[in-house]
Protein backbone atom coordinates (compact mmCIF):
# COMPACT_ATOMS: atom_id res chain seq x y z
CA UNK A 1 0.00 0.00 0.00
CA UNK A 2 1.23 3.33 -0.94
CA UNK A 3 2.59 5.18 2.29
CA UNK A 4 0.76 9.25 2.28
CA UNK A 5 3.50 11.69 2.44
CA UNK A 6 3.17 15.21 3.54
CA UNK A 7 6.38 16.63 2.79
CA UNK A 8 5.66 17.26 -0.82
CA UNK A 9 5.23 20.86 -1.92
CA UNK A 10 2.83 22.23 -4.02
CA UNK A 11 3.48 23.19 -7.43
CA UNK A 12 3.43 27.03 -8.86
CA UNK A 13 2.26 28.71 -11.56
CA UNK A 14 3.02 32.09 -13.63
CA UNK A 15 0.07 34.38 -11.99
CA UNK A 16 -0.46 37.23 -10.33
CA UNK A 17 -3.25 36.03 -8.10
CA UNK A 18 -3.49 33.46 -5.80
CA UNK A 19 -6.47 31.88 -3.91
CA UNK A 20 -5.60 30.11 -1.10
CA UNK A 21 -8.55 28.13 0.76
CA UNK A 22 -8.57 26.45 4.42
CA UNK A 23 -11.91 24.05 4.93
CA UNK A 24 -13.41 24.12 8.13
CA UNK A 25 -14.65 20.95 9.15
CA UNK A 26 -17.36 20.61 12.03
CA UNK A 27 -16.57 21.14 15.45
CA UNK A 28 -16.60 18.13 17.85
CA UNK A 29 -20.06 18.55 20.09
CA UNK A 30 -18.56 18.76 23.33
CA UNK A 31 -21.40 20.26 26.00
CA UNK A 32 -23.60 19.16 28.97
CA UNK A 33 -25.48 17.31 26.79
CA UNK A 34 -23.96 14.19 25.62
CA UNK A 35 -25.20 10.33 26.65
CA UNK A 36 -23.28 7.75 28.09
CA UNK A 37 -24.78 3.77 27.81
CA UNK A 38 -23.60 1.25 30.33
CA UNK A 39 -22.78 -2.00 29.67
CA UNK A 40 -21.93 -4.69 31.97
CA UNK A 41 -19.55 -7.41 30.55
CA UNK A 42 -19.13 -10.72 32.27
CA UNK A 43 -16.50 -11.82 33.54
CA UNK A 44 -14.08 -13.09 30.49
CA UNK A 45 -10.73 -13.97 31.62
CA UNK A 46 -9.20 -11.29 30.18
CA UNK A 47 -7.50 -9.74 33.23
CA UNK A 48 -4.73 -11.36 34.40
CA UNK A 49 -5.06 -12.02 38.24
CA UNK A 50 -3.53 -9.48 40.31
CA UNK A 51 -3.94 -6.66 37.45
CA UNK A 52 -4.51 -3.30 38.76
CA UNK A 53 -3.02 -1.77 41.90
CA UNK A 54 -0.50 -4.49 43.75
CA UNK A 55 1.22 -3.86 46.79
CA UNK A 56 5.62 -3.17 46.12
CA UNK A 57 7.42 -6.19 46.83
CA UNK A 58 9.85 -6.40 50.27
CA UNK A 59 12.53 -3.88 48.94
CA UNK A 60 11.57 -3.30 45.81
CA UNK A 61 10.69 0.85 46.46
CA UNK A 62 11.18 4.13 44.68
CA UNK A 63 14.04 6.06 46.55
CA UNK A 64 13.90 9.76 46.45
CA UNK A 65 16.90 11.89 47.74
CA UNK A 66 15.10 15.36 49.59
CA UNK A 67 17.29 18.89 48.81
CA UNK A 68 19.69 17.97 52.01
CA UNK A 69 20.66 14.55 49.97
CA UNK A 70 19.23 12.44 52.84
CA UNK A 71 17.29 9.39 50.86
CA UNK A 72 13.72 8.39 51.77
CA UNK A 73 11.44 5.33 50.54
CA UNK A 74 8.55 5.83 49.12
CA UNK A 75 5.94 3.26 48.93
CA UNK A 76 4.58 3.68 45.30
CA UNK A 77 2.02 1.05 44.22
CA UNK A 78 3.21 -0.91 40.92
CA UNK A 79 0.36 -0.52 38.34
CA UNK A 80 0.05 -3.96 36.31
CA UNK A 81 -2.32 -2.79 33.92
CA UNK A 82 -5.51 -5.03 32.88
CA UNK A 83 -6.63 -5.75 29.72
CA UNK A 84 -9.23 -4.00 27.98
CA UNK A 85 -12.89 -5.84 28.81
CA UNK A 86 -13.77 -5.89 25.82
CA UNK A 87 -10.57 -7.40 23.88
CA UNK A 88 -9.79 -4.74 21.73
CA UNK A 89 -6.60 -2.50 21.57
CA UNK A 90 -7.13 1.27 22.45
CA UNK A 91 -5.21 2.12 19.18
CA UNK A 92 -7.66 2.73 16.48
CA UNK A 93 -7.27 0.61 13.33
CA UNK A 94 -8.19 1.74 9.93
CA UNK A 95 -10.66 -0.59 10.01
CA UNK A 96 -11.98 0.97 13.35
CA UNK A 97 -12.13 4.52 11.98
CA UNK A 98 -13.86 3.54 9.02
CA UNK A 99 -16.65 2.01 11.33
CA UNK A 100 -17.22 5.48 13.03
CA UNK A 101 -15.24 4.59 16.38
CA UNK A 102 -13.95 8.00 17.15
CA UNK A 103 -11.96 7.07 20.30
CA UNK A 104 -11.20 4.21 23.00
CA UNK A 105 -9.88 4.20 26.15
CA UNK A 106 -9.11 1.28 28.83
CA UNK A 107 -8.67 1.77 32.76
CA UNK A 108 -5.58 0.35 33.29
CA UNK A 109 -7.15 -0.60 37.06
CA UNK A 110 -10.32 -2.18 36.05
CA UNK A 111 -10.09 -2.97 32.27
CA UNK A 112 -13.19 -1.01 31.77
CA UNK A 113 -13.60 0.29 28.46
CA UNK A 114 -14.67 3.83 27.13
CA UNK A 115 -15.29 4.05 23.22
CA UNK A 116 -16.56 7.19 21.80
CA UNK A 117 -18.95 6.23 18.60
CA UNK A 118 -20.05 8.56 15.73
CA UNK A 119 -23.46 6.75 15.06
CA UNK A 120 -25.35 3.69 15.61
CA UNK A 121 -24.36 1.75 12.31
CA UNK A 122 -20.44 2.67 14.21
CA UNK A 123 -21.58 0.58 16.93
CA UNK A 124 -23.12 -2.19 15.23
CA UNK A 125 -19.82 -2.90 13.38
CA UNK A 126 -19.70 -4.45 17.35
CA UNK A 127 -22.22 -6.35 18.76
CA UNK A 128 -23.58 -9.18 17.38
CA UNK A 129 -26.76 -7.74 15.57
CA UNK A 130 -28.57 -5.27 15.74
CA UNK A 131 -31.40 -6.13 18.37
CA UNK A 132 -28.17 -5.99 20.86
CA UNK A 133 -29.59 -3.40 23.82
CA UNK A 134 -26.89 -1.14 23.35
CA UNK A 135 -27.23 -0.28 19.10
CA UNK A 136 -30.85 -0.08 20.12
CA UNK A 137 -30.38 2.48 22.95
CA UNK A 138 -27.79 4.53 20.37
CA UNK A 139 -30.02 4.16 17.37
CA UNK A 140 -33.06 5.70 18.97
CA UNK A 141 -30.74 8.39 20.32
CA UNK A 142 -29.59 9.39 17.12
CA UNK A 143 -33.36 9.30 15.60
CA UNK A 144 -34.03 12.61 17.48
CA UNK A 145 -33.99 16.13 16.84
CA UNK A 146 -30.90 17.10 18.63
CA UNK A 147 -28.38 13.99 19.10
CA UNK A 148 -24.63 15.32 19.05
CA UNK A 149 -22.74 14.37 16.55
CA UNK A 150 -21.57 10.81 19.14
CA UNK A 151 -22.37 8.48 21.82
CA UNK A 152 -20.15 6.54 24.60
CA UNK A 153 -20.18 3.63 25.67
CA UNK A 154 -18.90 2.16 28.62
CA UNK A 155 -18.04 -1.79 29.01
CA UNK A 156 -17.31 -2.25 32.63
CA UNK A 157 -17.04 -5.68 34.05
CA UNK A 158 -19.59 -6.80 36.77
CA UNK A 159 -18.69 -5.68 40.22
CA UNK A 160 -16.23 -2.69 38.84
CA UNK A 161 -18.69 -0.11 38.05
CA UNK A 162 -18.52 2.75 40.57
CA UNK A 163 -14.05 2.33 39.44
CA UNK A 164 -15.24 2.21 36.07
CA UNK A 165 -16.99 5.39 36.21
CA UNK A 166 -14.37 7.39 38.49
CA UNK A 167 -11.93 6.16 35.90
CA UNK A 168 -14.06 8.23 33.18
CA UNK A 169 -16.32 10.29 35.34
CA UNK A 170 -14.70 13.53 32.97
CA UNK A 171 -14.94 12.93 29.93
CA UNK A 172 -17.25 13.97 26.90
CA UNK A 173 -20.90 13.14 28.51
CA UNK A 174 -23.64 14.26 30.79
CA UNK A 175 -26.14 12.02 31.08
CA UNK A 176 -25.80 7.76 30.97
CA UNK A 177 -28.23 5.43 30.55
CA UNK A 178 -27.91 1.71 31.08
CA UNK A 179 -28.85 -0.76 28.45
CA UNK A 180 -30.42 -3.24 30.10
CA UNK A 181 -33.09 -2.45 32.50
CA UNK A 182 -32.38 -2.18 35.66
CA UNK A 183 -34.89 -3.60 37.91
CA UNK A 184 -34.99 -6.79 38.49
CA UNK A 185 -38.82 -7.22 39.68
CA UNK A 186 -41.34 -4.20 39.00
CA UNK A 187 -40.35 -2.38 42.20
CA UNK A 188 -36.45 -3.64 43.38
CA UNK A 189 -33.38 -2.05 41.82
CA UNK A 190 -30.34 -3.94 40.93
CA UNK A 191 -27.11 -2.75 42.72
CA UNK A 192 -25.53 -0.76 39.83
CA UNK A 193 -28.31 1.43 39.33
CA UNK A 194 -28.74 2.50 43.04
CA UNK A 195 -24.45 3.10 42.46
CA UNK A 196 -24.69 4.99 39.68
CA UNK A 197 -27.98 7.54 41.52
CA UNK A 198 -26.11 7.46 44.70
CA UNK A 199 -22.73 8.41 42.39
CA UNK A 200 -24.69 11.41 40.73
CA UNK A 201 -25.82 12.44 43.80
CA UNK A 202 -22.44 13.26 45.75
CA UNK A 203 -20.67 14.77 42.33
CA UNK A 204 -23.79 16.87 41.44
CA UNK A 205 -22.64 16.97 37.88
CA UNK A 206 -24.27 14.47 36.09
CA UNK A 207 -27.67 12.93 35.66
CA UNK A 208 -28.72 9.11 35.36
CA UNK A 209 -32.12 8.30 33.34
CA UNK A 210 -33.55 5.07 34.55
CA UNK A 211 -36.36 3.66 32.69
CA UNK A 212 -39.29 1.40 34.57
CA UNK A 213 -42.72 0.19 33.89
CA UNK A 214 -44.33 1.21 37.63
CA UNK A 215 -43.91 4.38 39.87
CA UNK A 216 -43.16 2.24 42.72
CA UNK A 217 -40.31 1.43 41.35
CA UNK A 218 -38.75 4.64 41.92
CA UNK A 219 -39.71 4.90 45.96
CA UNK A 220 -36.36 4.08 46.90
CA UNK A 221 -35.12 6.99 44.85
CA UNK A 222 -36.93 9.45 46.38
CA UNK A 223 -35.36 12.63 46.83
CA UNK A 224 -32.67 12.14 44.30
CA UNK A 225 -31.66 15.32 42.77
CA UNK A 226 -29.49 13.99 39.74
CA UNK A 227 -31.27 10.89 39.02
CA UNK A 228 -34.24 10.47 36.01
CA UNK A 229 -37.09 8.55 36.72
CA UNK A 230 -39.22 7.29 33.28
CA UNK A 231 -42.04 5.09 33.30
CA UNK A 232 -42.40 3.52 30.06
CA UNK A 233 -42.72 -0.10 28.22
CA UNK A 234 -39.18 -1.24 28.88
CA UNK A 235 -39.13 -2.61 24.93
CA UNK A 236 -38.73 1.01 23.50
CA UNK A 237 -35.85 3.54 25.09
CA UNK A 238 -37.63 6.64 26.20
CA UNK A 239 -34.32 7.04 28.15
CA UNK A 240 -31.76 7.33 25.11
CA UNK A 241 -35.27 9.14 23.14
CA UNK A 242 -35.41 11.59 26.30
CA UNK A 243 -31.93 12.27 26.00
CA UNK A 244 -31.54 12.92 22.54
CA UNK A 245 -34.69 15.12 22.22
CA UNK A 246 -33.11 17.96 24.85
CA UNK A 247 -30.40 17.39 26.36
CA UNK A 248 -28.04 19.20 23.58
CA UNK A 249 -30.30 22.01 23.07
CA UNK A 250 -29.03 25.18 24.75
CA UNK A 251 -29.02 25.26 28.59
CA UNK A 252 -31.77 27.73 29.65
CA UNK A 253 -33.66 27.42 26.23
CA UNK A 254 -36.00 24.69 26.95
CA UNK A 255 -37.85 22.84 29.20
CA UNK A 256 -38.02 19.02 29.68
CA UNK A 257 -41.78 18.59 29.47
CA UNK A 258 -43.82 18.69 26.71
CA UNK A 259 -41.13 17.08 24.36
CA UNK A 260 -41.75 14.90 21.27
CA UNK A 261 -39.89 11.33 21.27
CA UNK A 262 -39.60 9.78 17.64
CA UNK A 263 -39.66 6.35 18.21
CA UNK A 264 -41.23 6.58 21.16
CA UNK A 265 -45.22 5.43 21.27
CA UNK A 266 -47.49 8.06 23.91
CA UNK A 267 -49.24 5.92 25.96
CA UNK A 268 -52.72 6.78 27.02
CA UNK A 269 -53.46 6.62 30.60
CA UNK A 270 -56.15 7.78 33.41
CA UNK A 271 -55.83 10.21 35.33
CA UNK A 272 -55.02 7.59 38.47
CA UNK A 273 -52.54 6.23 36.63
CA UNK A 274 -51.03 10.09 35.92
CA UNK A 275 -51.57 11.04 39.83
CA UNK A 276 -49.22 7.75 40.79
CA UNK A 277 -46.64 8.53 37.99
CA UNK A 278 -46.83 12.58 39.42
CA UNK A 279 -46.44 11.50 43.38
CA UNK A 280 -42.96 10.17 42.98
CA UNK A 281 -42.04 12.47 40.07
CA UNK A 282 -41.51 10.18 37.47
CA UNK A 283 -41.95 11.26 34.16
CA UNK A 284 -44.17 9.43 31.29
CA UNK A 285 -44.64 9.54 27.87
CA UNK A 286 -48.61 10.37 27.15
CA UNK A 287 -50.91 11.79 24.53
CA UNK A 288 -52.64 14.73 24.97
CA UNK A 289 -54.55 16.71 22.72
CA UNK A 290 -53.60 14.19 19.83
CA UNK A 291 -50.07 14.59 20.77
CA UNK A 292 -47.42 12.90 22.44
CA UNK A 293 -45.36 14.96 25.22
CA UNK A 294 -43.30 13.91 27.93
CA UNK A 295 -45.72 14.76 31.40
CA UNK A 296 -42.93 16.54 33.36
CA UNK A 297 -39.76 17.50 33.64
CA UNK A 298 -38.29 16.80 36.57
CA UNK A 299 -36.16 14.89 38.31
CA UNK A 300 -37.44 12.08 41.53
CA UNK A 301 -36.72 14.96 44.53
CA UNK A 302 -39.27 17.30 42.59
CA UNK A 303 -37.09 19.66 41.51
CA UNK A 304 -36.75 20.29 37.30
CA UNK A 305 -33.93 18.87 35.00
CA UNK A 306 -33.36 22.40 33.16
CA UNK A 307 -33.08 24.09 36.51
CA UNK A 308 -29.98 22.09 37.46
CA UNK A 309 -28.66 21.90 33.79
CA UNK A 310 -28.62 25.67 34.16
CA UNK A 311 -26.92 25.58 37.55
CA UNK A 312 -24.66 22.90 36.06
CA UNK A 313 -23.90 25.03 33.22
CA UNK A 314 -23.41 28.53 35.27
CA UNK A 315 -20.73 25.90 37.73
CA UNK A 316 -19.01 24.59 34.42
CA UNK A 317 -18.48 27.90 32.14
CA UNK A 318 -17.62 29.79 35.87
CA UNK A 319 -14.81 27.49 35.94
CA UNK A 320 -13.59 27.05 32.90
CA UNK A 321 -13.72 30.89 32.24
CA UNK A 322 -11.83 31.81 35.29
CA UNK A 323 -9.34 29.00 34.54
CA UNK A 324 -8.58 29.93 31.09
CA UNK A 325 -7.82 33.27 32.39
CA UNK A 326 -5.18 31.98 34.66
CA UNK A 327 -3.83 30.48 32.17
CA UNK A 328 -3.69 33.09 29.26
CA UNK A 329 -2.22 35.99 32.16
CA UNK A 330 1.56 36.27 32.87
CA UNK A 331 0.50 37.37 36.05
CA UNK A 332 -3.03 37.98 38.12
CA UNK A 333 -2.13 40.23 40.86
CA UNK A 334 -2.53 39.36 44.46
CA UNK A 335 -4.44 43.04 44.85
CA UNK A 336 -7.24 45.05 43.44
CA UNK A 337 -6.55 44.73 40.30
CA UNK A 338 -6.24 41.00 39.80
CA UNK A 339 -9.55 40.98 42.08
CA UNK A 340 -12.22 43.20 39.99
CA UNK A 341 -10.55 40.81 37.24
CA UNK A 342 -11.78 37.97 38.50
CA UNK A 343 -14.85 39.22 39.33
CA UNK A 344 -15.27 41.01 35.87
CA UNK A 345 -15.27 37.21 34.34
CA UNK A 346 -17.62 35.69 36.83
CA UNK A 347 -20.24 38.89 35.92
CA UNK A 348 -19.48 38.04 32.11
CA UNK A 349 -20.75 34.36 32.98
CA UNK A 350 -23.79 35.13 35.16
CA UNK A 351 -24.63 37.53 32.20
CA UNK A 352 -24.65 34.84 29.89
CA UNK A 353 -26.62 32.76 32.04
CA UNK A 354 -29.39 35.54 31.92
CA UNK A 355 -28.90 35.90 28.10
CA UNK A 356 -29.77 32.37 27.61
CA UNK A 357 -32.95 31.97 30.20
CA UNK A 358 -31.08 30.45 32.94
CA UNK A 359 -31.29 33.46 35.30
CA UNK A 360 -34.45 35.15 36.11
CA UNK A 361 -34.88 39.01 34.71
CA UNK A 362 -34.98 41.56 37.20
CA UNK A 363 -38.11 43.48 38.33
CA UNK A 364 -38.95 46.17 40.37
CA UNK A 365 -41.63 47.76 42.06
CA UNK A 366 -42.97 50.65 41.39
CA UNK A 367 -44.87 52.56 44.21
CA UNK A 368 -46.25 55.49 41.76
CA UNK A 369 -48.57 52.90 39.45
CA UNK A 370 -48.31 50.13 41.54
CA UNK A 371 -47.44 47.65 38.80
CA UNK A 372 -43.96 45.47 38.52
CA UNK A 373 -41.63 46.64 36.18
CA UNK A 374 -38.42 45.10 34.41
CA UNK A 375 -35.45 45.70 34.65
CA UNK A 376 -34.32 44.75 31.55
CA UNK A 377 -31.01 43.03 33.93
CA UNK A 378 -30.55 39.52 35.67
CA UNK A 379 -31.35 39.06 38.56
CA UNK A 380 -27.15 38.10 39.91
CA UNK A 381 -25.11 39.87 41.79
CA UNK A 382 -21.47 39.34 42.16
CA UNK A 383 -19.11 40.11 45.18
CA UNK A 384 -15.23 40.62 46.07
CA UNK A 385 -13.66 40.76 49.38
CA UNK A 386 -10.39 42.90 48.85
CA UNK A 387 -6.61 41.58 49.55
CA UNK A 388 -7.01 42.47 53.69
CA UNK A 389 -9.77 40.07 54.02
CA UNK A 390 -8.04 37.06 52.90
CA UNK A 391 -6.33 35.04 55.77
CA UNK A 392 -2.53 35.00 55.94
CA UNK A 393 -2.27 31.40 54.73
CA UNK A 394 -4.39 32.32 51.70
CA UNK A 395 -1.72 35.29 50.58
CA UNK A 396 1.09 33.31 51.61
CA UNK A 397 -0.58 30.08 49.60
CA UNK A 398 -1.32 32.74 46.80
CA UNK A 399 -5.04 31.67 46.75
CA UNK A 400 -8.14 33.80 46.67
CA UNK A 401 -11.08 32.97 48.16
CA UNK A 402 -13.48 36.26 48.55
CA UNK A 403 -15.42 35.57 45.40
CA UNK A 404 -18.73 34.68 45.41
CA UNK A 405 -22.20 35.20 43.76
CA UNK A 406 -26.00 34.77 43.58
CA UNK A 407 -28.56 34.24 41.29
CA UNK A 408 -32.38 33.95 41.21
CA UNK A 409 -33.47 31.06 38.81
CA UNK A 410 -35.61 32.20 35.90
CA UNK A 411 -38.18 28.93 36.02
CA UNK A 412 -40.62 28.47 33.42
CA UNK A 413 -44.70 27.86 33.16
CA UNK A 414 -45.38 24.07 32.67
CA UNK A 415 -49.54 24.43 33.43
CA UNK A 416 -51.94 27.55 33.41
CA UNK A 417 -55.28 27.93 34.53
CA UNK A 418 -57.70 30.86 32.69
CA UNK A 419 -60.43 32.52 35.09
CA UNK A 420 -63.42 33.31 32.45
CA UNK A 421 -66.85 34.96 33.26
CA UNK A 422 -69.46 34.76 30.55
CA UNK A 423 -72.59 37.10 30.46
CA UNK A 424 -76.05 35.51 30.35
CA UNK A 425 -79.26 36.45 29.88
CA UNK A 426 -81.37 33.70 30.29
CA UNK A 427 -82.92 33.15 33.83
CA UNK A 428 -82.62 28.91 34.92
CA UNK A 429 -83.56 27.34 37.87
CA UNK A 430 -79.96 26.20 38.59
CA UNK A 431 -78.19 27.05 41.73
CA UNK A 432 -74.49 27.32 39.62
């Protein structure tokens, strides 16, 4: 096969113009909206016994000499990395990157896999055929109206998953899903998925979408800030549908009620069956009006998925800002100047946040006509403690800590009731 070479120049021409041209290709989607699928692999026999973290043999220690030249021992785990659950190399063949496979990365502690694919037909290069759980989860996914342009996946093996998800926790995704279900009986979890809530829960960062066919399934969840609860036939993935419909939209712009699932089939239900789905905030897929829409948005403590995508996003882009400008500045100064810097940035951010409907839009009173007016400003404020404020082990550390802000979140209407009266003139011998 002919080897591409790149050191070959281009050849010229007599002219006195010349057009030169750079293609911009798309931009890789990377956001708070991006779905990871779990997948459990058995045990295979792939990882050597004793891979991961083993203890340093009797002498066998890294020595490290401190400035005075005195020598110390360090106890440094040896690493004996395990192989990949799945069997395949991280190193992308040609073969791979012609199937879609974008990226793959093992845990060296649990062989747990991460592989980054650009479409369902990527994955199905994979499994076996294509009524495997996980193409079906990704195809449905990449049916609806926003998908990014991928989808992870993450082969752990069984046992490993709360590792296999700190190993990974970071990279390109928002929300997982699992595809299996994950209840073994209509109302009792399996272990992994009460992990993966309880997980989301302490990071407050991500969300898990779990997918049941009765509320009571989700009683055990209750109260669970960053965990999904759908009740839905378990043969078609409102999870992976749910995901793909929103979650890449902008943060702020849109609401996770009311949305349209292809693939998805409404199901018509009473309004008992609507009160039980309501009273542990689950969320189901119904018709109304001739139209399917998801019933709520929320998540199982009652409060609503956009709310904390918003506060997620305000956390992320607060960070990331302020870290960037670290980064780009020879030097931040440890006085006023560095300070209204810093605070400058995190206004910038909370601006945003009311540009794109995270943050609620100021309004005041007013006393002369008695009616509310806007501000036309978020509702944020933004405050600095100056250089004297900060303890002495802060300056002498270099690190700042007298930043902080608020905001009011901007919310959004979900039902409305209309107060009519209508004029009569006939005369009845009804009481209403």
């Amino acid at each position: 096969m002919a080897q591409t070479i790149t050191d070959v120049r281009p050849f010229t021409r007599v002219k006195d113009v010349d057009v030169e041209m750079t293609v911009v290709k798309p931009q890789a989607v990377i956001g708070l909206g991006n779905m990871l699928i779990l997948h459990e692999v058995a045990s295979s026999g792939l990882t050597p016994s004793g891979a991961g973290l083993a203890a340093s043999p009797a002498g066998n220690h890294d020595t490290g000499s401190t400035a005075g030249g005195s020598a110390q021992s360090l106890d440094v785990p040896n690493i004996t990395p395990a192989q990949p659950v799945t069997g395949r190399a991280d190193a992308l063949s040609a073969d791979d990157v012609m199937n879609g496979v974008l990226s793959r990365k093992t845990d060296p502690i649990t062989g747990a896999q991460y592989t980054e694919y650009a479409s369902a037909d990527a994955i199905a290069s994979y499994v076996s055929d294509k009524t495997d759980p996980v193409y079906i989860k990704a195809d449905n996914y990449f049916m609806q109206v926003a998908a990014s342009d991928r989808v992870a996946v993450l082969d752990y093996p069984a046992g490993k998953l709360a590792d296999a998800l700190k190993a990974f926790w970071y990279y390109n995704w928002t929300f997982l899903v699992f595809d299996k279900p994950q209840f073994t009986s209509d109302t009792k979890a399996s272990d992994d998925a009460i992990t993966a809530s309880n997980i989301c829960e302490a990071n407050q960062d991500h969300f898990l979408v779990l997918q049941a066919a009765q509320p009571a399934a989700y009683k055990q969840f209750y109260a669970q800030n960053y965990t999904i609860g759908l009740i839905h036939d378990l043969k078609e993935p409102m999870d992976a549908a749910l995901i793909g419909s929103t979650a890449n939209l902008s943060v702020g712009s849109v609401i996770w009620k009311f949305r349209k699932l292809k693939g998805i089939t409404p199901d018509h239900i009473t309004v008992q069956a609507k009160e039980a789905i309501d009273r542990v905030h689950a969320i189901a897929y119904i018709e109304v009006s001739g139209q399917g829409e998801t019933s709520e948005g929320w998540v199982l403590s009652g409060d609503y998925i956009d709310s904390l995508h918003g506060d997620l996003w305000v956390k992320t882009n607060m960070g990331n800002k302020l870290q960037k400008y670290l980064q780009d500045t020879d030097k931040v100064p440890y006085d006023q100047r560095g300070i209204n810097a810093l605070a400058s940035i995190a206004s910038q951010v909370l601006q945003q946040a009311y540009e794109r409907g995270i943050i609620l839009e100021q309004e005041v009173y007013d006393s002369n006509t008695g009616e509310t007016q806007s501000t036309g400003r978020g509702d944020f404020s933004v405050s600095s403690t100056p250089r004297s404020a900060q303890s002495q082990k802060d300056r002498s550390a270099r690190h700042y800590g007298g930043l902080s802000f608020t905001y009011h979140r901007s919310g959004a209407i979900h039902t409305v009731t209309v107060h009519g009266t209508v004029q009569s003139d006939t005369f009845t011998n009804s009481k209403a």
